[in-house]
C-alpha atoms as a PDB file:
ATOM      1  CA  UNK A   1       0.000   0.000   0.000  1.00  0.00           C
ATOM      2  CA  UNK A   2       3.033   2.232   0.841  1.00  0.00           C
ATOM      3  CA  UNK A   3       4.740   1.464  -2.557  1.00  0.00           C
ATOM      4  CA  UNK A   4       1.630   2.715  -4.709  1.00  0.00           C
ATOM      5  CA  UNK A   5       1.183   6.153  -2.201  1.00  0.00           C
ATOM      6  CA  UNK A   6       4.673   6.315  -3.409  1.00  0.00           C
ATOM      7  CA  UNK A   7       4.612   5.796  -6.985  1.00  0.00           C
ATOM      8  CA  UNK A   8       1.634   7.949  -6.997  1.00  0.00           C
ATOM      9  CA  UNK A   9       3.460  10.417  -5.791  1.00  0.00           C
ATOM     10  CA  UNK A  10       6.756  10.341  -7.881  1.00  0.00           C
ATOM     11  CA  UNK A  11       4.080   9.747 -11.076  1.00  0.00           C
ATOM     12  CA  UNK A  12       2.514  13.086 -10.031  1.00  0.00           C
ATOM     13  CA  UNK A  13       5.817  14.919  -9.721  1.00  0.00           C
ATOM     14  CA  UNK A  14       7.318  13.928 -13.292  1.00  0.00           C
ATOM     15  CA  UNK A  15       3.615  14.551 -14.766  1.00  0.00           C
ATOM     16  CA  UNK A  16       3.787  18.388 -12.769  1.00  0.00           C
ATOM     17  CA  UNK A  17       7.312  19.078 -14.400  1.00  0.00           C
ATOM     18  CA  UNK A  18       5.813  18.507 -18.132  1.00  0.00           C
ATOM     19  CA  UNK A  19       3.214  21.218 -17.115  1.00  0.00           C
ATOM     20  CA  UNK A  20       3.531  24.486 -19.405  1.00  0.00           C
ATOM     21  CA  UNK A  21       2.359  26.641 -16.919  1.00  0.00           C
ATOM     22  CA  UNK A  22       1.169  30.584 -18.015  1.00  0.00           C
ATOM     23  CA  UNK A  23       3.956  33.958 -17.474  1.00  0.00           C
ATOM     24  CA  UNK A  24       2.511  36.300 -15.281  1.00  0.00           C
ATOM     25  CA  UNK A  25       1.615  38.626 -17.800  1.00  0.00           C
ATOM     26  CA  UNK A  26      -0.553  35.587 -19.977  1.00  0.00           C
ATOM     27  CA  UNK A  27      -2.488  34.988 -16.282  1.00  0.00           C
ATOM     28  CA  UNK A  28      -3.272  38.876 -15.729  1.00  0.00           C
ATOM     29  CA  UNK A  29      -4.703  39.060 -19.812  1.00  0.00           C
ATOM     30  CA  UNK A  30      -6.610  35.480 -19.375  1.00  0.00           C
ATOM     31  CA  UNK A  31      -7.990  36.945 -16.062  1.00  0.00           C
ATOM     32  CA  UNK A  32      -9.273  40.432 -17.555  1.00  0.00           C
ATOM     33  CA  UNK A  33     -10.897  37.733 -20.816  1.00  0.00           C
ATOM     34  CA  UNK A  34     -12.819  36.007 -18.185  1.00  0.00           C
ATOM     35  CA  UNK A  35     -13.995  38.708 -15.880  1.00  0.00           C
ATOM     36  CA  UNK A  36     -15.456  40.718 -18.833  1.00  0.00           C
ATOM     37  CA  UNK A  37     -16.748  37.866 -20.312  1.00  0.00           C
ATOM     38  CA  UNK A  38     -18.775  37.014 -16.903  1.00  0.00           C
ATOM     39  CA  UNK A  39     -19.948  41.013 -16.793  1.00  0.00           C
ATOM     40  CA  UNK A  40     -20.923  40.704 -20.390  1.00  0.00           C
ATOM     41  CA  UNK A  41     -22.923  37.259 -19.844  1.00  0.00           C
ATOM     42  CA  UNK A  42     -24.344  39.029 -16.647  1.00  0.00           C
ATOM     43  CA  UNK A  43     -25.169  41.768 -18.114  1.00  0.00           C
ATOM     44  CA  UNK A  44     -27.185  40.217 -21.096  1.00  0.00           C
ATOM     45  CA  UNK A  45     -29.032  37.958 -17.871  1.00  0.00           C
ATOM     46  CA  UNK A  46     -30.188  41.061 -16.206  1.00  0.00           C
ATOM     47  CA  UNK A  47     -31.153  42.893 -19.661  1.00  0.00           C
ATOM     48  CA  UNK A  48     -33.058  38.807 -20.473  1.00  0.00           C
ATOM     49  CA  UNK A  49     -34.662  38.930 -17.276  1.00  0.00           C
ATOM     50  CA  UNK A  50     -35.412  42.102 -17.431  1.00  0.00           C
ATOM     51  CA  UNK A  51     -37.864  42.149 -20.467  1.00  0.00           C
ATOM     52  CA  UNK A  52     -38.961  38.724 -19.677  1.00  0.00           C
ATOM     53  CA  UNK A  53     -40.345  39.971 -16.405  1.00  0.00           C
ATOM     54  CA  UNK A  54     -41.692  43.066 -17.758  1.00  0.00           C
ATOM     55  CA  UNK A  55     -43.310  40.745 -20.388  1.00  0.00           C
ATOM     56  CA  UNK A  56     -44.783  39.030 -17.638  1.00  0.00           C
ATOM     57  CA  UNK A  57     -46.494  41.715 -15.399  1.00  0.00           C
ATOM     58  CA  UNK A  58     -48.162  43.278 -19.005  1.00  0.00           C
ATOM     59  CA  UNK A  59     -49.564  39.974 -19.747  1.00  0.00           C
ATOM     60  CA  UNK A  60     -50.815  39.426 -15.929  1.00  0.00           C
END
């Protein structure tokens, strides 16, 4: 049981070292893709919701 924790382990190291892991300056421009993309995709929720409520209190 100790020997596979073990191998595990080593089999995790080797597969963390062929990683290509982001510059800082790739991480900062991913980060400011994704937080306007979630404003943007908020956004067009509250603008959805909105008219769909709207929609609703005309009808009712």
């Amino acid at each position: 049981m100790i020997a596979k924790i073990k191998a595990f382990g080593q089999e995790v190291v080797r597969e963390m070292q062929k990683v290509s892991w982001p510059t800082r300056e790739q991480l900062r421009e991913s980060s400011i893709v994704v937080a306007v993309a979630c404003l943007l995709m908020a956004g067009f929720a509250w603008i959805v919701d909105t008219l769909v409520t709207a929609i609703l209190r005309f009808i009712f």
